[in-house]
N, C-alpha and C. Protein backbone atom coordinates (compact mmCIF):
# COMPACT_ATOMS: atom_id res chain seq x y z
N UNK A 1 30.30 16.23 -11.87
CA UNK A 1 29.96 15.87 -10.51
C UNK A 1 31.23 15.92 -9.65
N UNK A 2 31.16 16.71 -8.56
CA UNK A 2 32.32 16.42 -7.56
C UNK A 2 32.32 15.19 -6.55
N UNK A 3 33.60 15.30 -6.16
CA UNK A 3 33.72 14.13 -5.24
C UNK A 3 34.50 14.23 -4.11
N UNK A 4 34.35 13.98 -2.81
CA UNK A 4 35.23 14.47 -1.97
C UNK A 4 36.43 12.90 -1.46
N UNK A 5 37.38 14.07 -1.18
CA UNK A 5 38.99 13.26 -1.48
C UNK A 5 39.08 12.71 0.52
N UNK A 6 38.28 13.12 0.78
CA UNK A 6 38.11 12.79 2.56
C UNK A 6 36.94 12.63 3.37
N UNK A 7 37.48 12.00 4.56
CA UNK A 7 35.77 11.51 5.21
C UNK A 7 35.47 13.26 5.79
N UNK A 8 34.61 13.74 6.22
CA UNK A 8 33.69 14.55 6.76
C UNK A 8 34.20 15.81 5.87
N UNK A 9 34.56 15.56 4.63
CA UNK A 9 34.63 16.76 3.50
C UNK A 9 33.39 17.24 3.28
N UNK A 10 32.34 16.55 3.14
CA UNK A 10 31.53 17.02 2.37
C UNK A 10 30.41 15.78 2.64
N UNK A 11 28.94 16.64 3.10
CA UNK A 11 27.91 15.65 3.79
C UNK A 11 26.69 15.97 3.06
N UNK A 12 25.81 15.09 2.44
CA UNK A 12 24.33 15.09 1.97
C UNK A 12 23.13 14.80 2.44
N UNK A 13 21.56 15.04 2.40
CA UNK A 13 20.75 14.71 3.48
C UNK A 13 19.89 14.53 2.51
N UNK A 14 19.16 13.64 2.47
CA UNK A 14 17.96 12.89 2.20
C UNK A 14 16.64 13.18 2.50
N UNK A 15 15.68 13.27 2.41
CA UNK A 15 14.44 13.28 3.43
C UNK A 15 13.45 12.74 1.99
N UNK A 16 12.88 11.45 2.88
CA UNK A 16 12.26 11.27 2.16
C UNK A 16 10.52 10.22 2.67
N UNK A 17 9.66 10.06 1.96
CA UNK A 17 8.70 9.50 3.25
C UNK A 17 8.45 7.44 2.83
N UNK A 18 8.47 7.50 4.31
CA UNK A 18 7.86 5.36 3.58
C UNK A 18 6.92 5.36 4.07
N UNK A 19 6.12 4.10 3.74
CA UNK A 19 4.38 3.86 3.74
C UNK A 19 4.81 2.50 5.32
N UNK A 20 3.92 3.06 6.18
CA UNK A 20 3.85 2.13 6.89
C UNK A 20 2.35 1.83 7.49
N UNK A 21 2.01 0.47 8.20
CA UNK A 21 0.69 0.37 8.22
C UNK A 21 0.08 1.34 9.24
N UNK A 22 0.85 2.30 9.54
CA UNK A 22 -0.23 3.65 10.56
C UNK A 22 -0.32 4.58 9.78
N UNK A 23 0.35 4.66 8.07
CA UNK A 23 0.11 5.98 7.26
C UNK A 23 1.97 6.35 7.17
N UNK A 24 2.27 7.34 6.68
CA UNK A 24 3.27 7.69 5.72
C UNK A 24 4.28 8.09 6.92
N UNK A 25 5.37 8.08 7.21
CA UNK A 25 6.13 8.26 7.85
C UNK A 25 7.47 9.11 7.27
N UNK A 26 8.30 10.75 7.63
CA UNK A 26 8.80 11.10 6.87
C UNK A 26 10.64 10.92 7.98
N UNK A 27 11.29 10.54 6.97
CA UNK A 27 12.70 10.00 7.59
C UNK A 27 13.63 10.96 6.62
N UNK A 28 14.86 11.29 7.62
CA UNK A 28 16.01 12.11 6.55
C UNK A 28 17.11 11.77 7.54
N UNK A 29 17.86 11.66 6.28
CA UNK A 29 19.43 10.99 6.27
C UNK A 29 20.59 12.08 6.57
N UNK A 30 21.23 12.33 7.12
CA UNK A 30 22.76 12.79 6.67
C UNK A 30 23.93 11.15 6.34
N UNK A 31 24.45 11.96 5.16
CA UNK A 31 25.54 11.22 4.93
C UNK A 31 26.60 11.88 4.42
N UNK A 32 27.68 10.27 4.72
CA UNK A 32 29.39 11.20 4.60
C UNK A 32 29.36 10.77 3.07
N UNK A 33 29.64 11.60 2.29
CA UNK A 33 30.06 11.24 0.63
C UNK A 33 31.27 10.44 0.37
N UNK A 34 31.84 10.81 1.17
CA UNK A 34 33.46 10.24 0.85
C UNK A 34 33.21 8.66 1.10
N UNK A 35 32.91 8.14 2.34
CA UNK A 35 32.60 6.70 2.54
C UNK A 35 31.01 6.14 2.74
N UNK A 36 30.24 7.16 2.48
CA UNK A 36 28.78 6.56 2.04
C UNK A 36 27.94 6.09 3.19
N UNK A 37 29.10 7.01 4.39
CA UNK A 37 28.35 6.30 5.55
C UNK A 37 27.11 6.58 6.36
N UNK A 38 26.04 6.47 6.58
CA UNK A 38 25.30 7.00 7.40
C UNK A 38 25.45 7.55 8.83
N UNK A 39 25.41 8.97 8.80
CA UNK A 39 25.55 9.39 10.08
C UNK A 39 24.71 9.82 11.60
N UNK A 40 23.68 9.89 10.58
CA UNK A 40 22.18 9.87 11.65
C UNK A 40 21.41 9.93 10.66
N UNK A 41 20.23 9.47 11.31
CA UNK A 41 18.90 9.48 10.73
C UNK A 41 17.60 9.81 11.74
N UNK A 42 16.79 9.83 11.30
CA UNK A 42 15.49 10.11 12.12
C UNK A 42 14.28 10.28 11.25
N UNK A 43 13.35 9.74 11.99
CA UNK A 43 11.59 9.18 11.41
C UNK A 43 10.59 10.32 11.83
């Protein structure tokens, strides 16, 4: 597994769906690897 040695080296995205009471809602992430930070999201 790699790992990055700096912040905005290297970014991952998510998408994934949650259950809410109007039905399934689909949300995706970018994130910074280096500090785990969330950089945007959206529903």
């Amino acid at each position: 597994m790699e790992y990055a040695d700096n912040p905005d080296q290297w970014w991952m995205a998510d998408f994934t769906d949650v259950w809410t009471l109007a039905g399934f809602v689909y949300v995706s992430f970018i994130v910074d690897v280096f500090s785990r930070f969330i950089l945007g999201w959206r529903a």
